[in-house]
Protein backbone atom coordinates (compact mmCIF):
# COMPACT_ATOMS: atom_id res chain seq x y z
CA UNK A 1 -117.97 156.90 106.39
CA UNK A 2 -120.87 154.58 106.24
CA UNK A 3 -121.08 151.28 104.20
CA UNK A 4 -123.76 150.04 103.10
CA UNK A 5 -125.94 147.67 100.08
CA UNK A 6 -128.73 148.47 98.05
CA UNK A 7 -130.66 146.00 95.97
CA UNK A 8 -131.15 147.13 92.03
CA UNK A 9 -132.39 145.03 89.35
CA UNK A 10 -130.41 142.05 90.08
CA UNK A 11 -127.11 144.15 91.29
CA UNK A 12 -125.79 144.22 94.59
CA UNK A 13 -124.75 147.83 95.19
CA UNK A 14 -122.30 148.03 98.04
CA UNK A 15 -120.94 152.30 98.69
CA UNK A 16 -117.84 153.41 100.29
CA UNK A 17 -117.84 157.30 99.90
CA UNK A 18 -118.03 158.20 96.45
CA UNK A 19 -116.84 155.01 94.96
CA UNK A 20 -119.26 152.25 94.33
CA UNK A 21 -118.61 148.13 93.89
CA UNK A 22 -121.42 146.82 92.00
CA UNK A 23 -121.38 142.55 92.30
CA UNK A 24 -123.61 140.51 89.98
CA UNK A 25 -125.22 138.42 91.85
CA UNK A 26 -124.62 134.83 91.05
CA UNK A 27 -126.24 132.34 88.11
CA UNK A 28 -127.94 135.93 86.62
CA UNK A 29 -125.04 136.78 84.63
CA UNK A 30 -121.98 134.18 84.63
CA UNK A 31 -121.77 130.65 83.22
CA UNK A 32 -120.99 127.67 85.54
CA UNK A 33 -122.48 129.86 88.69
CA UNK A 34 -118.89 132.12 88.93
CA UNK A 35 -119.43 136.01 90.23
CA UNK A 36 -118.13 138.19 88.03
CA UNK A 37 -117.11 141.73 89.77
CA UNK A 38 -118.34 144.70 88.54
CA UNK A 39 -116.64 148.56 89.80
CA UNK A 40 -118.62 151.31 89.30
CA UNK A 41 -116.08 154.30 89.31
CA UNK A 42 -118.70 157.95 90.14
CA UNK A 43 -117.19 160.51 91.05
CA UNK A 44 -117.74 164.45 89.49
CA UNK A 45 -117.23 165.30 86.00
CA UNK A 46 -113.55 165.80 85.28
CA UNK A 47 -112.71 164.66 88.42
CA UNK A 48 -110.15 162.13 87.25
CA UNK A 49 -112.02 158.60 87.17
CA UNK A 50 -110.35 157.86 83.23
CA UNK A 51 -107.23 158.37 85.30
CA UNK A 52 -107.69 156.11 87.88
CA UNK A 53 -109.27 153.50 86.08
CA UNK A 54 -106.37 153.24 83.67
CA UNK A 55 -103.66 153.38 86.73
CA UNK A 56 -105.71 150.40 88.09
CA UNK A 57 -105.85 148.44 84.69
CA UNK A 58 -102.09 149.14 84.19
CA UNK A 59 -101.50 148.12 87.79
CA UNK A 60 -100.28 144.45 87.32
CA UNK A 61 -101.14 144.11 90.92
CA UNK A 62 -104.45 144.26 90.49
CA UNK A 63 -104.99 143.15 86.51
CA UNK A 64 -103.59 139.63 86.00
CA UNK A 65 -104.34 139.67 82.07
CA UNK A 66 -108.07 138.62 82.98
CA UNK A 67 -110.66 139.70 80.17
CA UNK A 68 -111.45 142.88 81.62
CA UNK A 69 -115.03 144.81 80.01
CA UNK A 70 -114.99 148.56 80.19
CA UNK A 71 -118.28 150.45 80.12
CA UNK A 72 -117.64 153.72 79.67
CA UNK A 73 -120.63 156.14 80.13
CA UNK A 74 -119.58 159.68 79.34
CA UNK A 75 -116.93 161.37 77.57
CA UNK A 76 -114.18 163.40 79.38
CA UNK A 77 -111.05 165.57 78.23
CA UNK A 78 -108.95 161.97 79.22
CA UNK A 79 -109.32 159.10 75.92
CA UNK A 80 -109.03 155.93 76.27
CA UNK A 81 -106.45 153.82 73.68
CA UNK A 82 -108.78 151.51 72.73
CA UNK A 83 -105.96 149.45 70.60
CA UNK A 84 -103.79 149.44 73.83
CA UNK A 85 -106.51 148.35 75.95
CA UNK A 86 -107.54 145.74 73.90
CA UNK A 87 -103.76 144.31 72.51
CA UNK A 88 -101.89 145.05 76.25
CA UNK A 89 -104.21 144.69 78.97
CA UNK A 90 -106.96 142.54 77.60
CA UNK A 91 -109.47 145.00 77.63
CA UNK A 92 -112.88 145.87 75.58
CA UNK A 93 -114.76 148.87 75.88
CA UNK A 94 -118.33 149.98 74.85
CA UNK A 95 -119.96 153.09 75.55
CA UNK A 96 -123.02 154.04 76.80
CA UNK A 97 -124.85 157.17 75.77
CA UNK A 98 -127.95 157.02 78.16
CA UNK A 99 -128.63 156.02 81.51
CA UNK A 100 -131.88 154.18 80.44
CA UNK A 101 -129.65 152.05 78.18
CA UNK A 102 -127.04 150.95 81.43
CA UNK A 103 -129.74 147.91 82.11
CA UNK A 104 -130.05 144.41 83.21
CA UNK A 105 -130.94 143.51 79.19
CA UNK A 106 -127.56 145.34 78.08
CA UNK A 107 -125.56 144.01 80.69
CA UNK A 108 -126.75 140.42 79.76
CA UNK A 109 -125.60 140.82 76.24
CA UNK A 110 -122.41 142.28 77.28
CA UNK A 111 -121.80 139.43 79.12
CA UNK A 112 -122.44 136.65 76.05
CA UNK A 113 -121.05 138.55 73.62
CA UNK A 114 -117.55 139.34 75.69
CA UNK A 115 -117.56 136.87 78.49
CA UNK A 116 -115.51 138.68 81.07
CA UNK A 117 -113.59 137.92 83.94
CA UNK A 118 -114.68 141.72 85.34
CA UNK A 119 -116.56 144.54 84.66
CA UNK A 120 -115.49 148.31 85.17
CA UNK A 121 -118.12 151.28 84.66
CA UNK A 122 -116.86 154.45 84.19
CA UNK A 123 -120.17 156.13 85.93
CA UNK A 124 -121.29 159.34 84.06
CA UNK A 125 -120.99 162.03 87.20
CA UNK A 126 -124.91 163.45 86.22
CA UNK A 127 -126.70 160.72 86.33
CA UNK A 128 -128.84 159.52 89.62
CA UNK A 129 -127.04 156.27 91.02
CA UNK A 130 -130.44 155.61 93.33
């Protein structure tokens, strides 16, 4: 199992089998030169990312109460609680409908508008990651 980093408009990819850590690189997208992480969670349709994203948001292990951003790309049988996201584990979510719309530009505004402490993208399983 090979790792290894691509560079992508501005985002350091970094791939572990079918999982992929995306890290904004510094003074591009955070205030006061802080990295903000960024997971990418691909994986097959219906293959149970929803799942595992909300067992690692629920996880208090791993989510301390910081302002978490969830970009959620397509639409499985799983839902996401938006009012439980947002009221219990500090979490707001926007969806993206097309892959030419998950850019540098939207990003950016994401960032000013919600100011997180991390960002998780819920990958749609179709689209090209290269």
């Amino acid at each position: 199992m090979a790792l290894y980093c691509v560079q992508r408009e501005s985002l350091l990819v970094r791939t572990d089998g079918s999982i992929l850590i995306w890290f904004l690189k510094k003074n591009r997208f955070a205030k006061a030169k802080r990295t903000i992480p960024v997971y990418l969670f691909t994986g097959f349709l219906e293959s149970g990312k929803t799942c595992f994203i909300l067992s690692v948001l629920n996880d208090p292990t791993f989510n301390d109460g910081s302002k978490t951003l969830l970009i959620v790309c397509e639409e499985g049988m799983t839902e996401y609680d938006e009012d439980y996201l947002a009221e219990k584990l500090n979490t707001k979510i926007v969806y993206v409908e097309k892959m030419e719309d998950l850019n540098y530009h939207l990003l950016n505004q994401l960032k000013e508008k919600y100011d997180p402490d991390q960002v998780f993208i819920e990958y749609n399983g179709m689209w090209s990651v290269s």
